[in-house]
Protein backbone atom coordinates (compact mmCIF):
# COMPACT_ATOMS: atom_id res chain seq x y z
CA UNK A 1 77.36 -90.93 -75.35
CA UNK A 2 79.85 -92.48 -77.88
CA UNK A 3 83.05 -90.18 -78.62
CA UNK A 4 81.98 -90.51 -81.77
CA UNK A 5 78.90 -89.10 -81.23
CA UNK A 6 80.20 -86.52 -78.96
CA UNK A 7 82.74 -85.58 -81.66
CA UNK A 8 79.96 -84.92 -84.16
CA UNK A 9 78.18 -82.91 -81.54
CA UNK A 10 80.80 -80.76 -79.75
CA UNK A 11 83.72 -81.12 -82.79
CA UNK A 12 85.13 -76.99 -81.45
CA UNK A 13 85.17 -75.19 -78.46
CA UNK A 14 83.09 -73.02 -80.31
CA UNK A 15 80.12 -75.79 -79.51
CA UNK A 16 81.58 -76.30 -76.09
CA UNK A 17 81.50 -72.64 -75.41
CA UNK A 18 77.58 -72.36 -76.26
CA UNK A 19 76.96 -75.27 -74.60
CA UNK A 20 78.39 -74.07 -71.32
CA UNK A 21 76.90 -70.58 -71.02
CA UNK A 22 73.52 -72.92 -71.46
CA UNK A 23 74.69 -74.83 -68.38
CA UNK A 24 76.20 -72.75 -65.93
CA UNK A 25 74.75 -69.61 -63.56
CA UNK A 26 75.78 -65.81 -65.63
CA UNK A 27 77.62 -65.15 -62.64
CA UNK A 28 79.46 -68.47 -63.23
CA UNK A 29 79.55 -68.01 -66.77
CA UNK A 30 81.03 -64.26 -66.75
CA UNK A 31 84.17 -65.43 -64.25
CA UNK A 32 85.21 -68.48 -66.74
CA UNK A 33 84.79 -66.15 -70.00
CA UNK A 34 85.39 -62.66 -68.74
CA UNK A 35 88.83 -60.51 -68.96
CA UNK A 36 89.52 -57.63 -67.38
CA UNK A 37 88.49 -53.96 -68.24
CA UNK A 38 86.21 -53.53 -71.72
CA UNK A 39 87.73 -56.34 -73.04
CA UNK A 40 90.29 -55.77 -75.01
CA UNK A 41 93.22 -57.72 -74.42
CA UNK A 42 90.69 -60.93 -74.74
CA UNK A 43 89.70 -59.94 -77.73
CA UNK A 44 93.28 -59.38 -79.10
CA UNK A 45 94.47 -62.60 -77.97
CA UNK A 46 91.98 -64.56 -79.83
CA UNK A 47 92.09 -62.35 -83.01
CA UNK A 48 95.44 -62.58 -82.95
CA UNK A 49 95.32 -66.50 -83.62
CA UNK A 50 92.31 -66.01 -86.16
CA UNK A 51 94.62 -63.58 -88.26
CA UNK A 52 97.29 -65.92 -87.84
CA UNK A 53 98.85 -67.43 -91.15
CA UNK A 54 100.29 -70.91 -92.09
CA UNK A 55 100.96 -71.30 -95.35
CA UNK A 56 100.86 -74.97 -96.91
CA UNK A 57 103.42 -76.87 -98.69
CA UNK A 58 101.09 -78.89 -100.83
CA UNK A 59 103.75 -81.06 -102.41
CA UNK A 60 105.34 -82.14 -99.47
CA UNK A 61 105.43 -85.80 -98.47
CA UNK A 62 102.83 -86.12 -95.28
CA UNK A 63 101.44 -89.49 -93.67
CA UNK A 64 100.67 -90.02 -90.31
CA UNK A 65 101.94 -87.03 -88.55
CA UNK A 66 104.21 -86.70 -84.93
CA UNK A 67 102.28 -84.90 -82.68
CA UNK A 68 105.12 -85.83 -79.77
CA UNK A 69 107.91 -83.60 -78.45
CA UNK A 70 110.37 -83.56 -75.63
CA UNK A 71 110.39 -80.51 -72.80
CA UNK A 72 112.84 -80.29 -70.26
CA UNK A 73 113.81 -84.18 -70.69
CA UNK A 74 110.52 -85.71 -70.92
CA UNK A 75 108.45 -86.50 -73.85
CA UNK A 76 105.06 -85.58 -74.31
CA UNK A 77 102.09 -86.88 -76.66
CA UNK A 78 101.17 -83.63 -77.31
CA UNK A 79 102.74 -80.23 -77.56
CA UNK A 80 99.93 -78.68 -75.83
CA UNK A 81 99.23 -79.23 -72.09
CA UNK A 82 96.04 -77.36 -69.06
CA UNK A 83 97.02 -73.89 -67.81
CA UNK A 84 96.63 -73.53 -63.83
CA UNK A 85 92.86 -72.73 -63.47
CA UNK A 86 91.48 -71.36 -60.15
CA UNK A 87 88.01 -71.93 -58.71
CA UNK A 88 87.79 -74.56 -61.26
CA UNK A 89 85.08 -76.35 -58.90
CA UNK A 90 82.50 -73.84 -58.82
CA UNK A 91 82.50 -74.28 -63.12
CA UNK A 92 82.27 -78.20 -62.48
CA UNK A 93 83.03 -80.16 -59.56
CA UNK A 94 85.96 -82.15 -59.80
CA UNK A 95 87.12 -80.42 -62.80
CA UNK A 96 90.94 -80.51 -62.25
CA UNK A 97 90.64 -84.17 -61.40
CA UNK A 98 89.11 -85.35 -64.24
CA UNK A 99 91.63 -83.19 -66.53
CA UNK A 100 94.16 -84.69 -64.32
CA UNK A 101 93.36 -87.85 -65.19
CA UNK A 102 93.29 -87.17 -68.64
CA UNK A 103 96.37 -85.69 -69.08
CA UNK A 104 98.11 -88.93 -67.54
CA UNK A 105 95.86 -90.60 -69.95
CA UNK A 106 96.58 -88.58 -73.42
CA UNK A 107 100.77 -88.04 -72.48
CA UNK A 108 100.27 -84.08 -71.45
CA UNK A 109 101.11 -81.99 -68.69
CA UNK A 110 98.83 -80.32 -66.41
CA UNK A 111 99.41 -77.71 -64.54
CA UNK A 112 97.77 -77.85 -60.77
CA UNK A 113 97.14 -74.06 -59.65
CA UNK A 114 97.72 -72.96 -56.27
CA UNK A 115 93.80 -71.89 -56.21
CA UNK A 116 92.75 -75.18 -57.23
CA UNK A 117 89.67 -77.15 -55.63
CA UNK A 118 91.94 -79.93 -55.77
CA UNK A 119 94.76 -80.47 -53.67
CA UNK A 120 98.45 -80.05 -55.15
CA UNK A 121 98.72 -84.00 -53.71
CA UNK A 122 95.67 -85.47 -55.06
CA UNK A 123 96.61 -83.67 -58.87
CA UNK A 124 100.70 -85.61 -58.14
CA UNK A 125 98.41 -88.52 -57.60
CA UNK A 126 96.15 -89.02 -60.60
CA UNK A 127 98.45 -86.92 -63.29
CA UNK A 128 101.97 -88.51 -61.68
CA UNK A 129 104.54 -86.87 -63.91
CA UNK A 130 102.15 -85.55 -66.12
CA UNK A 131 101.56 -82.74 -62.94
CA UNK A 132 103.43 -79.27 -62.83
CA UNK A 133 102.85 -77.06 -60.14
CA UNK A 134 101.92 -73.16 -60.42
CA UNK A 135 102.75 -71.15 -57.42
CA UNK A 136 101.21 -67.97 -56.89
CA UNK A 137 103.91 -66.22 -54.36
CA UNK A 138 102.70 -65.48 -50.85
CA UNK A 139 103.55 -62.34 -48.43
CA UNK A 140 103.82 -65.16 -45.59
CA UNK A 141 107.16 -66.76 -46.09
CA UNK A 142 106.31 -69.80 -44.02
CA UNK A 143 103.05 -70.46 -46.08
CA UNK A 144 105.15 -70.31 -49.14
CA UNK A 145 107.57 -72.57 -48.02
CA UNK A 146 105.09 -75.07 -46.57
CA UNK A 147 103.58 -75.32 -49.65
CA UNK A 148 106.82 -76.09 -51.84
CA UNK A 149 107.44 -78.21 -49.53
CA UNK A 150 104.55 -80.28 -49.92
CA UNK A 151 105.17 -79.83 -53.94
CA UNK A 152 108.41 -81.24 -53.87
CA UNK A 153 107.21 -84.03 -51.38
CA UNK A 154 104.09 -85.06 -54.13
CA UNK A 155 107.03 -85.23 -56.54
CA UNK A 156 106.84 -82.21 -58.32
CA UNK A 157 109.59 -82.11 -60.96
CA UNK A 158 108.18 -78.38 -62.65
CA UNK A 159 107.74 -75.31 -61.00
CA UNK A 160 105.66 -72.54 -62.54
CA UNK A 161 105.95 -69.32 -60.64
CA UNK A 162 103.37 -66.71 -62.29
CA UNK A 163 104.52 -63.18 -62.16
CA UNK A 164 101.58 -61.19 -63.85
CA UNK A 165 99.44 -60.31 -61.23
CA UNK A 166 100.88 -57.84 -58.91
CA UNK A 167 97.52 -56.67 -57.98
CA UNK A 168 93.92 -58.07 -58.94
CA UNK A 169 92.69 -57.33 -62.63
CA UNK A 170 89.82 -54.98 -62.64
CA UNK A 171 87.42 -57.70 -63.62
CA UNK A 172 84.07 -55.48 -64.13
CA UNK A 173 81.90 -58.46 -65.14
CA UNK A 174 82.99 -60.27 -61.43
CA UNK A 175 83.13 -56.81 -60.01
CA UNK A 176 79.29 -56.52 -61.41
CA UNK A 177 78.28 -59.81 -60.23
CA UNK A 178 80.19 -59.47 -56.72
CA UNK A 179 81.54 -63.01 -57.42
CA UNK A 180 82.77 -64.96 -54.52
CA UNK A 181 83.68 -68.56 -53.27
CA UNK A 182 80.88 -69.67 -51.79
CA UNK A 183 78.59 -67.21 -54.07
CA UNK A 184 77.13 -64.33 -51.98
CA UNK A 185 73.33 -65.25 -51.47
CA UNK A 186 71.83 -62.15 -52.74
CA UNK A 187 68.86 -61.67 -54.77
CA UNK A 188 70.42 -61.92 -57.89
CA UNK A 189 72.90 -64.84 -57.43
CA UNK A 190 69.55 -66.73 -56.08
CA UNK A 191 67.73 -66.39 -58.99
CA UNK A 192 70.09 -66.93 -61.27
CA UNK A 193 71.05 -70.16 -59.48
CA UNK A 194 67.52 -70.88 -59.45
CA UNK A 195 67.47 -70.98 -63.49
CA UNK A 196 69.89 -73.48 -63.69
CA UNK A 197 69.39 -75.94 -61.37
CA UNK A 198 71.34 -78.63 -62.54
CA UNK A 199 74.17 -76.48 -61.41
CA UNK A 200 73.12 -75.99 -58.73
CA UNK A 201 72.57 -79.77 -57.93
CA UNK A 202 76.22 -80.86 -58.89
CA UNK A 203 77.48 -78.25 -56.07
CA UNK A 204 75.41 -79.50 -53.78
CA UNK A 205 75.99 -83.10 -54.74
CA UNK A 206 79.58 -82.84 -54.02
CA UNK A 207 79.75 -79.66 -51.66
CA UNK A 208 80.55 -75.94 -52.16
CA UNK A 209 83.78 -75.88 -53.84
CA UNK A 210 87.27 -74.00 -51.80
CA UNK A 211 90.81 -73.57 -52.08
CA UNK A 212 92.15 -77.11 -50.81
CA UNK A 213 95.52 -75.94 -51.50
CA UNK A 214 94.81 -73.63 -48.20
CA UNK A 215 93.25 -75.75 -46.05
CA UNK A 216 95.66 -76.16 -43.61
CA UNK A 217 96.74 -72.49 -43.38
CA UNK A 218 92.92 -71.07 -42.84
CA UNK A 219 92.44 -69.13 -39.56
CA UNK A 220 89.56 -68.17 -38.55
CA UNK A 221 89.02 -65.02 -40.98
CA UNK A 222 87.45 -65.19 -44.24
CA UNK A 223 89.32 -62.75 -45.53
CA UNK A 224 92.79 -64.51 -45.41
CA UNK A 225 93.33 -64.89 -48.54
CA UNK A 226 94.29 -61.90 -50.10
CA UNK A 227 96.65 -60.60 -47.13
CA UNK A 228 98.23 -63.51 -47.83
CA UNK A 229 98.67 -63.62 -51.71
CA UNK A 230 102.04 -61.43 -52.77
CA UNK A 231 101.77 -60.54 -56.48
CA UNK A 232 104.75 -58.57 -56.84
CA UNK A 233 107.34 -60.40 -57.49
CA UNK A 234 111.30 -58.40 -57.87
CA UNK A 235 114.48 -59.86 -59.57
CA UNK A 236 115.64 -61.09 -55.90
CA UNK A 237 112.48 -62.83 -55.33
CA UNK A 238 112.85 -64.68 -58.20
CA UNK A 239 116.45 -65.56 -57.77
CA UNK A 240 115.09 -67.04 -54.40
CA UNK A 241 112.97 -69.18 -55.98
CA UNK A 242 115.53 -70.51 -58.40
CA UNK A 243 117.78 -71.09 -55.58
CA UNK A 244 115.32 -72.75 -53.70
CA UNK A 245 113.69 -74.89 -56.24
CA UNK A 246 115.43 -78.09 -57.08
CA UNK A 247 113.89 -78.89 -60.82
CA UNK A 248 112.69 -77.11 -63.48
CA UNK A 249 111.47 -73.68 -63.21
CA UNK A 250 109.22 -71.95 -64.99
CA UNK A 251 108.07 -68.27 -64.90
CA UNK A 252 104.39 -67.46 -66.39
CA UNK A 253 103.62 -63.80 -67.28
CA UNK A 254 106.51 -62.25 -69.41
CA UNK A 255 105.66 -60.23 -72.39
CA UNK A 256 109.38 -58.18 -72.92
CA UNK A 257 111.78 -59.66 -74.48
CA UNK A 258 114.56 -57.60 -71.53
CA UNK A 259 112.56 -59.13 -69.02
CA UNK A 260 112.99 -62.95 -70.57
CA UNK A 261 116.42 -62.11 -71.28
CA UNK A 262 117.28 -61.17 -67.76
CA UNK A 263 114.95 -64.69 -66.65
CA UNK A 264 117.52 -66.70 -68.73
CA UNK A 265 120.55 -64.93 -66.88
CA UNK A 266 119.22 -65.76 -63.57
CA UNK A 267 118.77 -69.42 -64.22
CA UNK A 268 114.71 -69.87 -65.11
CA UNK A 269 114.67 -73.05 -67.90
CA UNK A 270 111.59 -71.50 -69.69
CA UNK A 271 109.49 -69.02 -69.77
CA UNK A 272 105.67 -69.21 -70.36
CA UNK A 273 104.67 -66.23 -72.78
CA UNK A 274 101.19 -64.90 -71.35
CA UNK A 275 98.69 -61.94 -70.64
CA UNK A 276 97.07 -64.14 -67.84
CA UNK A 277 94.15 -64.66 -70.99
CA UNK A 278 93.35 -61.11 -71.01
CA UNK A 279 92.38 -61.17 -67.43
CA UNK A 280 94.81 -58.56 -66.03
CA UNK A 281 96.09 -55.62 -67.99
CA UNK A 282 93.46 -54.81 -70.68
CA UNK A 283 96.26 -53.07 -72.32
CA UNK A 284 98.38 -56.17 -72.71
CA UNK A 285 99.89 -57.04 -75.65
CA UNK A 286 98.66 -60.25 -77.59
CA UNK A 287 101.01 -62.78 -76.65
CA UNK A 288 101.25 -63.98 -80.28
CA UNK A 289 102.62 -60.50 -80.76
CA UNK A 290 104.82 -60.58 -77.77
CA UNK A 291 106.57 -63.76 -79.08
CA UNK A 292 108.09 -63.58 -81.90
CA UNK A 293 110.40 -60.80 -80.17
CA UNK A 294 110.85 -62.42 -77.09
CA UNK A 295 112.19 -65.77 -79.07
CA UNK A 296 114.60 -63.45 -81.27
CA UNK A 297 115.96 -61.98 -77.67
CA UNK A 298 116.47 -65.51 -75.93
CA UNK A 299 117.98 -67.71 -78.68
CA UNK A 300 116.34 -70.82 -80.68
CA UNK A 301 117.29 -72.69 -77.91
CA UNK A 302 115.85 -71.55 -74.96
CA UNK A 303 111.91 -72.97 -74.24
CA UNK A 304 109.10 -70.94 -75.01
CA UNK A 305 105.34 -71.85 -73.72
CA UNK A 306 102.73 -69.61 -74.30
CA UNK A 307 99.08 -68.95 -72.92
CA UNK A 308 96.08 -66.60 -73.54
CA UNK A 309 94.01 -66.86 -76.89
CA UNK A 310 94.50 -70.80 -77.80
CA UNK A 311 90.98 -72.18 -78.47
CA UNK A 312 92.01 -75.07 -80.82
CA UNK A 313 94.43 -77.40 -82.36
CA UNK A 314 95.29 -75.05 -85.24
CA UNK A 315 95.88 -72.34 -82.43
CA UNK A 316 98.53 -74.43 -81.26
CA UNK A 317 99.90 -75.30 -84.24
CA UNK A 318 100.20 -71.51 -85.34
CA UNK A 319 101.66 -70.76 -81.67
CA UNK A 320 104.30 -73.16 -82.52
CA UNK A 321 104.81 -71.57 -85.83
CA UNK A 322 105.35 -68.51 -84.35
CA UNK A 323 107.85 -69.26 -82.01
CA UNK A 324 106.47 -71.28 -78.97
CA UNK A 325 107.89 -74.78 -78.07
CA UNK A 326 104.18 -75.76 -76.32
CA UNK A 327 101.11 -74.65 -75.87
CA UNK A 328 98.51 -74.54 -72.69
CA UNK A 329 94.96 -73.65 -72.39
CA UNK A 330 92.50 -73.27 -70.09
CA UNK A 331 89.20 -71.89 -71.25
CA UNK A 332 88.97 -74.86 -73.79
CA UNK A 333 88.97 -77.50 -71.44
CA UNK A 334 87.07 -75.72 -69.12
CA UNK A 335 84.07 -74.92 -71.70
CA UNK A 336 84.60 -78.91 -72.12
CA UNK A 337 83.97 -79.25 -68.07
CA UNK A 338 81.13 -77.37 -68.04
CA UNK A 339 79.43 -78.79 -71.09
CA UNK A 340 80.08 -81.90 -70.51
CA UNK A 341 81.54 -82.83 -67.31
CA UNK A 342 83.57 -85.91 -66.49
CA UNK A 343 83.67 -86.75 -69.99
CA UNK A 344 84.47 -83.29 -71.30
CA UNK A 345 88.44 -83.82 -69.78
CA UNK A 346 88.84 -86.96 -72.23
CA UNK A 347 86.79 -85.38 -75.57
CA UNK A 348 88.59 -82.08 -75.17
CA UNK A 349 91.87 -83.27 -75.42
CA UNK A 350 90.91 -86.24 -78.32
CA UNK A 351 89.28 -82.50 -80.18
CA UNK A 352 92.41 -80.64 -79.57
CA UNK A 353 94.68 -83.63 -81.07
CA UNK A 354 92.24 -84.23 -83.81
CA UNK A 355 92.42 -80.51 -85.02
CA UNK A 356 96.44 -80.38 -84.45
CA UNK A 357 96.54 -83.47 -86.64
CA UNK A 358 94.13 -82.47 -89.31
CA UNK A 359 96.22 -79.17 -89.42
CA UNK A 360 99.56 -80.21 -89.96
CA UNK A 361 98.08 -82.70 -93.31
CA UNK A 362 96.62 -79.43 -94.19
CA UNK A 363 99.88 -77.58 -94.81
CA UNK A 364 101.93 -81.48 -95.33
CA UNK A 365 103.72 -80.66 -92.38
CA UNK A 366 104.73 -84.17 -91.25
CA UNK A 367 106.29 -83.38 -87.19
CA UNK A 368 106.10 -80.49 -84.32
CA UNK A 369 109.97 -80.24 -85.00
CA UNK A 370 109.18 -79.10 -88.28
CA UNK A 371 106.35 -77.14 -87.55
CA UNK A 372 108.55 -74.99 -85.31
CA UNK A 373 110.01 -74.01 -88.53
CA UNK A 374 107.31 -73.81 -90.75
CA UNK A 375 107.32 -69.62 -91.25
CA UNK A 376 110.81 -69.64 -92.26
CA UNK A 377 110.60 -72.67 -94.68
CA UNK A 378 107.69 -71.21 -96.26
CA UNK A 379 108.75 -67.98 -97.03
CA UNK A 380 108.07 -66.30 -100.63
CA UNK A 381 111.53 -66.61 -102.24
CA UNK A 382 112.73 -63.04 -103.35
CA UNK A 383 113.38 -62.46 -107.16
CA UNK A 384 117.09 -63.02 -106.64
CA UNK A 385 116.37 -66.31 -105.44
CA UNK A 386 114.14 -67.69 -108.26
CA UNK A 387 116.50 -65.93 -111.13
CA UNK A 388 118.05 -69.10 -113.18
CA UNK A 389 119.62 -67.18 -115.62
């Protein structure tokens, strides 16, 4: 199919989105969309961004807008880049390779999860310094240190260490489903696999997917995994990691402006604002809430990503008003893997551009430095300030 033709039929992620609970297994379906508890901090992340403002400056020169920006040295296409996504291979085989592709392709960071279905060296291999490495910390210090190890070999320049999951969310739709990796063959995973057999064939076509990051630390338990897996992560911890990381540093998961505050003291060179995309606490914050007082605490200088709740172009563009210096997402592109497949990595991110574009000619914003700024250059003057006389 054309782009253009795939741009007329899957122009949101709205179209994605239906498109992909069409394609893949409920079980499947429920992990990808689902958040933790009844809901609620999904919900507020994405009305959060629908209630979100930008007010246009009709009568501003605007031609072909920017779209590129520099982070920690290097420039990007984009300001928007993939969140880490685990299991991404039981949504669509592959997944993370084809987005890593397409991020070396389109000038935008991805970053390669430690629960990816492909390795941290084959993502360092198709994204090259397009790649950024997420690190879920791990109660077995050698494991942990094996595994930097092999990021810094692949060439690893960014580290993102997530801090928001000291235990596992209580995810009731997975809890429902009993959702594992390989899915449990009980009578209701078989006949819903049954039901969509094209799924079905694509797994089998290219095998069950699994953690490669943890190949070569598997024993002979199943269970390995999460007596392995340290959420927790303490002040000390963190300085470790700063002292043992040699590039950039990232920490995902803050929502308090003390806690950023105290990440900047020890080091960190940005923080990623997020709620882990309602997945964790249902009582998070929004993190368009949490950032406008987290950038006041750190300074205009200091870099600000943020997660959780960005569906589209404009979503970026109002995260950027808000605060943010870049954007990630990770249920758009993966509605776009699932829909679509291989070609879904390339038409999400041409969708995402085109919306970012056809927002800032909306409000004549011609730049993302600019846009950065855009709340406090459009604010209402007061009375004092339109009195002539």
């Amino acid at each position: 199919m054309s782009d253009k033709r795939l741009m007329s039929r899957y122009p949101s992620s709205t179209y994605l989105q239906r498109r992909a609970r069409r394609r893949l297994p409920g079980f499947v379906f429920d992990y990808l969309e689902g958040g933790s508890g009844r809901q609620a901090a999904l919900a507020r992340n994405t009305r959060g961004f629908d209630q979100a403002d930008l007010t246009p400056r009709y009568f501003n020169t605007c031609g072909a807008v920017d779209l590129g920006t520099r982070l920690f040295g290097q420039h990007y296409q984009v300001p928007f880049g993939v969140a880490p996504i685990g299991m991404d291979g039981l949504i669509c085989p592959l997944a993370v390779s084809h987005l890593a592709r397409a991020a070396r392709a389109h000038g935008c960071p991805l970053v390669a999860s430690t629960f990816a279905t492909t390795s941290l060296e084959e993502v360092a291999e198709l994204a090259g310094q397009q790649a950024w490495f997420q690190l879920y910390p791990f109660s077995d210090a050698a494991i942990e240190s094996d595994i930097l190890d092999r990021a810094e070999r692949a060439g690893y320049q960014v580290l993102v260490v997530t801090v928001d999951v000291p235990v596992g969310g209580r995810r009731e739709r997975d809890m429902r489903n009993g959702l594992s990796l390989p899915p449990r063959p009980g009578l209701g995973v078989c006949a819903d696999v049954m039901r969509h057999p094209g799924w079905a064939f694509r797994q089998l076509s290219k095998g069950m997917p699994s953690f490669s990051n943890l190949h070569p630390y598997k024993r002979a338990s199943n269970d390995f995994l999460p007596a392995k897996v340290e959420g927790a992560v303490s002040w000390q911890r963190l300085e470790g990691f700063r002292r043992r990381w040699p590039g950039t540093l990232l920490v995902k998961g803050v929502l308090h402006p003390e806690d950023a505050v105290h990440c900047q003291s020890l080091g960190v060179d940005g923080i990623i604002v997020s709620n882990h995309g309602g997945r964790q606490l249902d009582a998070c914050p929004s993190t368009l809430e949490a950032l406008p007082g987290i950038r006041q605490a750190v300074g205009p200088a200091f870099p600000l990503l943020v997660d959780s709740g960005i569906r589209s172009g404009l979503d970026v563009a109002r995260a950027l008003a808000a605060g943010a210096d870049f954007a990630l997402l990770g249920r758009t592109f993966m509605y776009a893997m699932a829909a679509l497949g291989e070609a879904g990595a390339d038409h999400s991110m041409r969708m995402l551009r085109e919306e970012l574009e056809n927002a800032l000619q909306m409000i004549r914003c011609p730049d993302i430095d600019e846009l950065k700024h855009w709340h406090s250059q459009s604010a209402v003057p007061t009375a004092r300030e339109t009195h002539h006389g």
